[in-house]
Protein backbone atom coordinates (compact mmCIF):
# COMPACT_ATOMS: atom_id res chain seq x y z
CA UNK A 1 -75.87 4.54 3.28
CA UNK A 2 -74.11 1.94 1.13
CA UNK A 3 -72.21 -0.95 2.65
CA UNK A 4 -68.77 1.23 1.14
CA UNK A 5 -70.10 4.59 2.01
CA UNK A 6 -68.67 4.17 5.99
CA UNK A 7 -65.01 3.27 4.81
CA UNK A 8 -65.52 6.56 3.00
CA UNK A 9 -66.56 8.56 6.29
CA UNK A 10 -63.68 7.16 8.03
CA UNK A 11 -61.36 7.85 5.92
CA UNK A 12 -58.17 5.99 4.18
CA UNK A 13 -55.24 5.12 6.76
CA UNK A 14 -52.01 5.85 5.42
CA UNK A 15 -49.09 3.63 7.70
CA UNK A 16 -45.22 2.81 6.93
CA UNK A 17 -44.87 -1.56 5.77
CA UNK A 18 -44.29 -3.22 9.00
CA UNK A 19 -40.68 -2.85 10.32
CA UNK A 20 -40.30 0.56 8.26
CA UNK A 21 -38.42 3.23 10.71
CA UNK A 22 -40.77 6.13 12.34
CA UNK A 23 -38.22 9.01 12.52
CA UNK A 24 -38.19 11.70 14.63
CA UNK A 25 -39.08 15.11 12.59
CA UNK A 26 -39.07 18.41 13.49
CA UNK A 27 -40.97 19.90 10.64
CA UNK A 28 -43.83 22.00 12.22
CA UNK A 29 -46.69 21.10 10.56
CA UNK A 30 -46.74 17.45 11.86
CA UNK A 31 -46.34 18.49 15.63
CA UNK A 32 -49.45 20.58 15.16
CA UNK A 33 -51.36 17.79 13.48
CA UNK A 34 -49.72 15.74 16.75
CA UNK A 35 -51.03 18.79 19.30
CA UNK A 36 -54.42 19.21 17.54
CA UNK A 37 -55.30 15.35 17.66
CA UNK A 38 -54.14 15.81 21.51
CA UNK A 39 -56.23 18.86 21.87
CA UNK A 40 -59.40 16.94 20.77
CA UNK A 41 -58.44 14.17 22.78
CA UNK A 42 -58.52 16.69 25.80
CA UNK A 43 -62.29 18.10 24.63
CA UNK A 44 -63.58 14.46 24.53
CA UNK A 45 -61.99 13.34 28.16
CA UNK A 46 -63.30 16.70 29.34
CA UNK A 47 -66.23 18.75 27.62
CA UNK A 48 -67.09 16.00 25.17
CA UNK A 49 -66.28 14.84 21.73
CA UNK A 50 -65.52 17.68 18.80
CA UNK A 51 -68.13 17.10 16.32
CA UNK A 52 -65.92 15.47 13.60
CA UNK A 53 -65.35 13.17 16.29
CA UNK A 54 -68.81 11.82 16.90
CA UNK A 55 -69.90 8.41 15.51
CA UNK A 56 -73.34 8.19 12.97
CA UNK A 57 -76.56 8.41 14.32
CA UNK A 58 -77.70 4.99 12.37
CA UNK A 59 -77.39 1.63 13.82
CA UNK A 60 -76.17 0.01 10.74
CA UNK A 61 -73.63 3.36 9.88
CA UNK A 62 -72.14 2.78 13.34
CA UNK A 63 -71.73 -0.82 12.86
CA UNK A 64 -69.34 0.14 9.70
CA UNK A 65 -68.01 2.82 11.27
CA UNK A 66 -66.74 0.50 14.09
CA UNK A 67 -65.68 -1.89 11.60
CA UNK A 68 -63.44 0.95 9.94
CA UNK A 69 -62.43 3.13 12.68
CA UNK A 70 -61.48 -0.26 15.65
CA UNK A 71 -59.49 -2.29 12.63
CA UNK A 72 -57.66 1.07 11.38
CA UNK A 73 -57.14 1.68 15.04
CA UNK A 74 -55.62 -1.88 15.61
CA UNK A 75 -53.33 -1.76 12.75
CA UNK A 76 -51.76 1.11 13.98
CA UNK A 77 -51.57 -0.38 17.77
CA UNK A 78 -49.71 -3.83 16.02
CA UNK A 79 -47.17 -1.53 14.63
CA UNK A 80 -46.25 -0.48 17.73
CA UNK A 81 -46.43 -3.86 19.43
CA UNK A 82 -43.97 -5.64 17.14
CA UNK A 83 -41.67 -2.49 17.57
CA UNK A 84 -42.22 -2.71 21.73
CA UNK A 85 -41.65 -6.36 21.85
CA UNK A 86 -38.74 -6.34 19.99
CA UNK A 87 -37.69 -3.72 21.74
CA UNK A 88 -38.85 -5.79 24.69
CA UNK A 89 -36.61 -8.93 23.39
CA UNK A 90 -33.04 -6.67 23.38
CA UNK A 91 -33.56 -5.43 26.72
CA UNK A 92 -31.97 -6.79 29.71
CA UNK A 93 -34.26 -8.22 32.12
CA UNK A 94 -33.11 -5.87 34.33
CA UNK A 95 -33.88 -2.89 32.76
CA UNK A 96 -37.39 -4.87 31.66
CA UNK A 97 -39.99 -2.95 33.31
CA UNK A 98 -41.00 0.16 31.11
CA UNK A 99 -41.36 -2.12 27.31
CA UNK A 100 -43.01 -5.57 29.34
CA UNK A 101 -45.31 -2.54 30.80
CA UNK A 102 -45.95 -0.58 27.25
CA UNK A 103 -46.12 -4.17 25.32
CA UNK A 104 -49.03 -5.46 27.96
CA UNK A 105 -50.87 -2.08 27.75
CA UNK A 106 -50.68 -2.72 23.56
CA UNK A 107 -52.00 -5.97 24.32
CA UNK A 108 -55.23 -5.07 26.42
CA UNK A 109 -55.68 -2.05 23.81
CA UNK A 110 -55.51 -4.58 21.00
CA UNK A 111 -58.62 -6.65 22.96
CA UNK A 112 -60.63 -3.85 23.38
CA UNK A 113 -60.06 -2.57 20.07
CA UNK A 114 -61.45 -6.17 18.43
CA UNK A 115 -64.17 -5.53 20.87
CA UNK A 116 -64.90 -2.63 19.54
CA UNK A 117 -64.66 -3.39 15.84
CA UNK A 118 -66.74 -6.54 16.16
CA UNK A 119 -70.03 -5.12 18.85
CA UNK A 120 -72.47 -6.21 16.65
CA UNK A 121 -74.53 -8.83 16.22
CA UNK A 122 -74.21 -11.88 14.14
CA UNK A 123 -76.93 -10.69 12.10
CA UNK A 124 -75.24 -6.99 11.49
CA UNK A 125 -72.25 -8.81 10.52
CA UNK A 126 -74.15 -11.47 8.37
CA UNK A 127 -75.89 -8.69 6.57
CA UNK A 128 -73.30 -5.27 6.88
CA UNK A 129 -69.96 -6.40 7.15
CA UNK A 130 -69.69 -10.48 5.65
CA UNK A 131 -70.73 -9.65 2.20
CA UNK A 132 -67.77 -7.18 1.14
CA UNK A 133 -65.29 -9.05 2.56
CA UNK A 134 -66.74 -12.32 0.90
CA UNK A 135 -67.08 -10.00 -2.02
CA UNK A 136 -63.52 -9.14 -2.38
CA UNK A 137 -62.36 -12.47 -2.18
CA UNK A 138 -64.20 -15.62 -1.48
CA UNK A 139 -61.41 -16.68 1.10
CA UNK A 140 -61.08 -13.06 2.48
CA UNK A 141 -59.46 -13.55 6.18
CA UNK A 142 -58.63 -10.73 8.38
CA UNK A 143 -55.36 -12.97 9.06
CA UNK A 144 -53.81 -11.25 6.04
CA UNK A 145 -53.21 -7.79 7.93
CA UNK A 146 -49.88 -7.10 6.73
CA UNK A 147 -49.41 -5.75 10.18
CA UNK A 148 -49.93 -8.22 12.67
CA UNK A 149 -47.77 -10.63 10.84
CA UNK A 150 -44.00 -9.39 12.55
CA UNK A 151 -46.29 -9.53 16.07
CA UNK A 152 -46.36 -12.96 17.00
CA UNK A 153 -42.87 -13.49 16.04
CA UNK A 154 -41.75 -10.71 18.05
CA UNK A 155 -44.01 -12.15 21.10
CA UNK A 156 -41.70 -15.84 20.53
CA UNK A 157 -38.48 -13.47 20.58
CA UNK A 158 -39.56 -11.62 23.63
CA UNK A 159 -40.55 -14.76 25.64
CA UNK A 160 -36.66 -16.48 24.50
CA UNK A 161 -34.87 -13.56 26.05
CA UNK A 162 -37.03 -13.18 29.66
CA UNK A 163 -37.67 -15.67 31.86
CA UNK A 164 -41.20 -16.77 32.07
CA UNK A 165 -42.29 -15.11 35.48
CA UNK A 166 -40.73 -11.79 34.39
CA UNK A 167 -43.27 -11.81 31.65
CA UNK A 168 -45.97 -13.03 33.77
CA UNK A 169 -48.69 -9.80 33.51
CA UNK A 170 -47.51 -9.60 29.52
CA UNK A 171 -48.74 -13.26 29.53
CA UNK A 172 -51.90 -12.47 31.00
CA UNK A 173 -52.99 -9.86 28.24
CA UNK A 174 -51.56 -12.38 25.65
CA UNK A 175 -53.83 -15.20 26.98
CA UNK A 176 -56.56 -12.47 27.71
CA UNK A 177 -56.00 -11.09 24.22
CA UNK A 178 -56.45 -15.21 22.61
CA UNK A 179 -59.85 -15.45 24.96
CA UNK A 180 -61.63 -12.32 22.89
CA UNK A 181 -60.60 -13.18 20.03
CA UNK A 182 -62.42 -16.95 20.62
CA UNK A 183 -65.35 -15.36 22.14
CA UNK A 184 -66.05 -12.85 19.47
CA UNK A 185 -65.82 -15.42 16.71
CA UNK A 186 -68.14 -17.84 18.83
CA UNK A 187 -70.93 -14.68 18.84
CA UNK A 188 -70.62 -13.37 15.24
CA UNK A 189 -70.05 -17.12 13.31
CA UNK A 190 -71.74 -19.57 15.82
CA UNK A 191 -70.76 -22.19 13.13
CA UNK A 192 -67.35 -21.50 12.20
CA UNK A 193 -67.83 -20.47 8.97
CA UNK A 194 -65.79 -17.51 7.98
CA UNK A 195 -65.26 -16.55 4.04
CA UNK A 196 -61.96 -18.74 4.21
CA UNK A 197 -63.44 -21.73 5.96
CA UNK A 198 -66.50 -21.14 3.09
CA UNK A 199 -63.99 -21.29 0.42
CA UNK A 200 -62.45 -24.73 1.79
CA UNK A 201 -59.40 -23.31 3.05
CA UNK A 202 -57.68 -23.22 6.46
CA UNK A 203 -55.74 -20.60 8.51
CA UNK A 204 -52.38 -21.53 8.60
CA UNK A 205 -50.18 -20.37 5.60
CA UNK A 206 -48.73 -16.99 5.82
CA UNK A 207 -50.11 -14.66 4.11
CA UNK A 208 -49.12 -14.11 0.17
CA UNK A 209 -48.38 -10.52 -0.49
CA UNK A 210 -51.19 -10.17 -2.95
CA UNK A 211 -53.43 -11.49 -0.20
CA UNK A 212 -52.04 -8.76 1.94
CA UNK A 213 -52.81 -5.94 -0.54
CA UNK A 214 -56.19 -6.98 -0.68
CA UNK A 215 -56.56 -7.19 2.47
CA UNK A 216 -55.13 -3.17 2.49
CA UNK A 217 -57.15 -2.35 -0.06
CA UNK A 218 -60.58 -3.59 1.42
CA UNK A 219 -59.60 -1.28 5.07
CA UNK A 220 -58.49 1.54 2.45
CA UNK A 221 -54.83 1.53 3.56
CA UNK A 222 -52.44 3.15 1.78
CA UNK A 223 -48.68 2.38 2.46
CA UNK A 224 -46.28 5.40 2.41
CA UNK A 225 -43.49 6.72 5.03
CA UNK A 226 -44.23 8.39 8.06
CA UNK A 227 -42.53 10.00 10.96
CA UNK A 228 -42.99 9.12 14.54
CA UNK A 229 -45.17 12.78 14.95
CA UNK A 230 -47.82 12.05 12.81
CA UNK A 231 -47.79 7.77 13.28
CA UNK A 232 -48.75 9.06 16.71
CA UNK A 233 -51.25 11.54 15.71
CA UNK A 234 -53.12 9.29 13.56
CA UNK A 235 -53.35 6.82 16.61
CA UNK A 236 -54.53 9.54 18.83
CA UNK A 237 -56.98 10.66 16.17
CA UNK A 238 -58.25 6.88 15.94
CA UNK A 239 -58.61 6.40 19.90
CA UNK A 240 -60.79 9.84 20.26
CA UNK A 241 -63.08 8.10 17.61
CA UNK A 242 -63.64 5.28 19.24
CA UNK A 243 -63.83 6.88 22.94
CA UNK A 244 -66.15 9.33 21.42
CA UNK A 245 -68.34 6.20 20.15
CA UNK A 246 -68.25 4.30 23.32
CA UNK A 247 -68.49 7.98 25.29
CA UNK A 248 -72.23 7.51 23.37
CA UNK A 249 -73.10 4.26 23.03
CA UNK A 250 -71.24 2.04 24.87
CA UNK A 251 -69.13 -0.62 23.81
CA UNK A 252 -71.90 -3.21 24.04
CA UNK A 253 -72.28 -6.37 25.85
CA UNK A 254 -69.14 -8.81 26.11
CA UNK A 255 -69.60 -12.12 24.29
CA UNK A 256 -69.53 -15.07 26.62
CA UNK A 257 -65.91 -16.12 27.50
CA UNK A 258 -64.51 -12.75 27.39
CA UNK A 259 -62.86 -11.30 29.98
CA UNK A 260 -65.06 -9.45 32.25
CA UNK A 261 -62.18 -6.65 33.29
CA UNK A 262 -62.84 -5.09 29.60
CA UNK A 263 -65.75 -4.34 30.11
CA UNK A 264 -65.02 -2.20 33.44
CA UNK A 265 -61.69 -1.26 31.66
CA UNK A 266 -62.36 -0.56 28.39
CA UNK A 267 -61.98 3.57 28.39
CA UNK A 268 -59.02 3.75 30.64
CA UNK A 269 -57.26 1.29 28.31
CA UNK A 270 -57.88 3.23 25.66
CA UNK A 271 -56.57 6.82 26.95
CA UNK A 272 -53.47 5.04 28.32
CA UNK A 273 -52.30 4.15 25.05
CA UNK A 274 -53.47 6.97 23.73
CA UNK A 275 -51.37 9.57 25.96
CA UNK A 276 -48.49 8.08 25.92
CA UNK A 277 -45.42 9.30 24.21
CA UNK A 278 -43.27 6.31 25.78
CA UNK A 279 -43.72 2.87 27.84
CA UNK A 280 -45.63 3.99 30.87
CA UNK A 281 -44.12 3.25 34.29
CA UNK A 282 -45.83 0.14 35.91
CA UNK A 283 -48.66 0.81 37.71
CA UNK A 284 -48.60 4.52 36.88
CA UNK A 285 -51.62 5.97 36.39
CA UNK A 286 -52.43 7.81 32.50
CA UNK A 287 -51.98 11.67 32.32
CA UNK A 288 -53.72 13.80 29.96
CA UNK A 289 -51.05 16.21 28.02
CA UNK A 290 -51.21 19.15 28.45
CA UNK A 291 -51.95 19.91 24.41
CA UNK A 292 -50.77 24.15 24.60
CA UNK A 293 -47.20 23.15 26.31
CA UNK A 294 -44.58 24.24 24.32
CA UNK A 295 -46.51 26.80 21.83
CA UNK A 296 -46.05 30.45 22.13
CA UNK A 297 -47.94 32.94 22.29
């Protein structure tokens, strides 16, 4: 298999621009595309994976896959997080508990989801995953993802309107969250030297908006409307992928620095997100939909 052929197996991502509204629809094909992602969801968590859910049998095919399927996975998940802490940033502190609850559970799924994407080794990355990147652009930086850039923004919002100890478990994942992203960098690049650092240039800069395409182009994201039915579908879809994966293989040994608690955590992170149709309670624990409620007969 090619270094492109896995993007291909994957499949394109279509997602709204950041900030774009998610309305509600009631057209009937996208709540079956919702139920049927649910109802494989179920099959994994219970009887195992649906075929068109299992990950390739090759080491260096699942390394792309992972690439593909954990970054197409997080872009989806930073939608939701700028929309949650925003959402997180009007609320009274009072009324708090339900978005600082969904906006940490984003959070932890956005660690293990980096995890995921990145479980190889530094020479599978040197040799599978450097060279396109470097190929599309000599200072190609995964800090152009069009959809992480409302998130941190969103966080500073968030932490202006809540006082510091309300947030304090949100702060956790965030500092949790920083610690992966450090440790995975120190396993895959010992030296530092990632295509932008190669092409003398430093993180800093926002994005431009040609970067951003680029960087679209490279995950094979298209941009195009969607409602909240099928936003949700195609995050459900993603999660079973990767459950499915780690269901087989694992999701491979932590780097050193990383928090241990992903390790142990990792699955049950993922289904949380990935069943919920709103901010969970605190502390409750996931439930699996039931995926035939509400079709007849």
């Amino acid at each position: 298999m090619t270094p492109f052929a896995a993007a291909v197996t994957v499949g394109r991502l279509v997602l709204p621009m950041p900030g774009a509204d998610l309305p509600a629809c009631d057209h009937a094909r996208c709540a079956e595309r919702l139920e049927a992602e649910l109802t494989a969801l179920r099959a994994t968590l219970t009887t195992g994976p649906p075929a068109a859910c299992l990950p390739p049998d090759g080491e260096a095919d699942r390394v792309r896959h992972r690439w593909f399927t954990g970054h197409h996975a997080a872009f989806t998940v930073w939608q939701l997080l700028a929309r949650g802490l925003s959402t997180l940033a009007a609320t009274p502190e009072a009324a708090a508990t339900l978005p600082i609850a969904w906006t940490t559970a984003l959070y932890d799924v956005y660690s293990v989801l980096f995890l995921y994407a990145a479980g190889c080794t530094p020479e599978q990355y040197a040799t599978l995953l450097h060279p396109r990147m470097a190929a599309a652009h000599p200072a190609f930086s995964c800090g152009w993802a069009r959809d992480h850039t409302p998130v941190p923004a969103a966080l500073d919002a968030a932490r202006d309107s809540h006082r510091a100890a309300a947030l304090d478990r949100l702060s956790d994942a965030v500092k949790d969250n920083q610690r992966v992203h450090m440790a995975v960098a120190r396993r895959l690049v010992p030296d530092g030297s990632s295509p932008l650092r190669q092409a003398g240039r430093s993180p800093g800069p926002e994005p431009t908006e040609a970067e951003q395409a680029l960087h679209d182009a490279h995950f094979r994201v298209e941009r195009q409307p969607l409602c909240g039915p099928v936003h949700r579908a195609q995050l459900v879809r993603l999660l079973n992928l990767c459950l499915a994966d780690i269901g087989a293989y694992g999701l491979g040994p932590l780097p050193d620095g990383c928090p241990e608690r992903f390790g142990r955590e990792s699955v049950a992170r993922l289904i949380a997100v990935a069943v919920c149709e709103e901010p969970p309670a605190r502390n409750a624990p996931p439930k699996i939909p039931n995926p035939t409620k509400g079709r007849t007969t």
